[in-house]
Protein backbone atom coordinates (compact mmCIF):
# COMPACT_ATOMS: atom_id res chain seq x y z
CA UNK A 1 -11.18 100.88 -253.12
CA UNK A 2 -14.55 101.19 -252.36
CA UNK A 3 -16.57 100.17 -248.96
CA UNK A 4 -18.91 97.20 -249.55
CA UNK A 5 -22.14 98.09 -248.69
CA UNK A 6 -24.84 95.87 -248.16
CA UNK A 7 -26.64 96.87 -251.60
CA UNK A 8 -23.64 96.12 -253.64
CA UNK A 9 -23.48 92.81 -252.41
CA UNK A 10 -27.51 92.51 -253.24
CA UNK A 11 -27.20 93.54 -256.42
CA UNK A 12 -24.26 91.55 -257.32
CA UNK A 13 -24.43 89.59 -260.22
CA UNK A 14 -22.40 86.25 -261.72
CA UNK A 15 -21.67 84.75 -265.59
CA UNK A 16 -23.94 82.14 -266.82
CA UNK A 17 -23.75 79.12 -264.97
CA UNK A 18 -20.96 76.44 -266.96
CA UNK A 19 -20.63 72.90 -266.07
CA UNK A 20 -19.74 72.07 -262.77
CA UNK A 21 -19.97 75.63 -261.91
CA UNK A 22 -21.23 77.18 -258.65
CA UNK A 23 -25.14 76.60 -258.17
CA UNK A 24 -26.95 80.29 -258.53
CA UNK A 25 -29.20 79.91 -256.12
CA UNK A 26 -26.57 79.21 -253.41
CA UNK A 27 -24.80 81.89 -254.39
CA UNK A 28 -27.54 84.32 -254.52
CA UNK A 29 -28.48 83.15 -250.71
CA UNK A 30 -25.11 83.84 -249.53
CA UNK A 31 -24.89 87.00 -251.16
CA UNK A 32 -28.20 87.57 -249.27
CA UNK A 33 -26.50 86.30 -245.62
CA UNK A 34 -23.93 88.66 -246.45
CA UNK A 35 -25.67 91.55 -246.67
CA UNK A 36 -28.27 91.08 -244.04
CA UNK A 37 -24.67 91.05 -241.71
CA UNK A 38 -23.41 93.89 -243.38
CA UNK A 39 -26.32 95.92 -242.58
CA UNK A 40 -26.58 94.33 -239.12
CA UNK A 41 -22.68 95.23 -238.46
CA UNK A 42 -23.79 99.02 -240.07
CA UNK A 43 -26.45 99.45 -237.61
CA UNK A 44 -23.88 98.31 -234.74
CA UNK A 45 -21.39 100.62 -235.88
CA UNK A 46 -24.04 103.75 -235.82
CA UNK A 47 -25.16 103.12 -232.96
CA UNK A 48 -21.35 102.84 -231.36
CA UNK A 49 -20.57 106.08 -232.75
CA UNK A 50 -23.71 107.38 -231.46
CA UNK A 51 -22.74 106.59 -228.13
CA UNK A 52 -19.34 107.38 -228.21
CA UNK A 53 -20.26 111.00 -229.16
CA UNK A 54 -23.11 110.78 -226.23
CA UNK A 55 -20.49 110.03 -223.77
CA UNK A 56 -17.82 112.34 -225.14
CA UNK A 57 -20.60 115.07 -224.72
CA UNK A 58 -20.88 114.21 -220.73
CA UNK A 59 -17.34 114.28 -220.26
CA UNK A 60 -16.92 117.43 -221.77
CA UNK A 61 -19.75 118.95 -219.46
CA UNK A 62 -18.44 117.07 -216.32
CA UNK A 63 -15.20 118.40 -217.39
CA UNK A 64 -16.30 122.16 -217.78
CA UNK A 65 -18.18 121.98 -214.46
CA UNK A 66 -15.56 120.55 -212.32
CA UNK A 67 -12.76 122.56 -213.40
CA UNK A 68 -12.09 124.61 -210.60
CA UNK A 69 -12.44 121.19 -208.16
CA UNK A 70 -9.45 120.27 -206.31
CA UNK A 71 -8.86 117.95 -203.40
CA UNK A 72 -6.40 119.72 -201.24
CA UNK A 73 -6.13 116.72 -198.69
CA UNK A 74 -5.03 113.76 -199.47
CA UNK A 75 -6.85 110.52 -197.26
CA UNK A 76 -4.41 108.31 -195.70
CA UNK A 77 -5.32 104.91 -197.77
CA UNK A 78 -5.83 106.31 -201.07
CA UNK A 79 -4.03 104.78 -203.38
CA UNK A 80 -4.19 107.79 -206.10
CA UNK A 81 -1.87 110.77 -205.29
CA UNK A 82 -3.88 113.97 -205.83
């Protein structure tokens, strides 16, 4: 199955309108909600992933430049063992 992206819901189109059928225009403006969310929930997504990678970056650095860092001495209230 596809992904639904915001311009296939835009361009999304319906039969002729039949008695006691769903108004068009209604339609058409929900269609319109829809994608404006889509593309809102899109952007959030990006910029999640953008972040994520940003942050997996830094730990990888951290990581490589405290590799060789070890407590030898534990403190008497620390809850952590080390």
């Amino acid at each position: 199955m596809q992904r639904l992206l915001p311009q296939h819901v835009r361009v999304a189109t319906f039969g002729t309108r039949r008695w006691r059928g769903l108004d068009p225009d209604q339609v058409y403006a929900y269609l319109d909600q829809l994608a404006d969310e889509l593309e809102r929930l899109t952007r959030d997504l990006v910029t999640a992933n953008t972040e994520g990678e940003r942050i997996r970056q830094a730990l990888r650095q951290w990581q490589s430049r405290h590799t060789g860092c070890r407590h030898t001495t534990a403190t008497p209230n620390s809850r952590w063992p080390r």
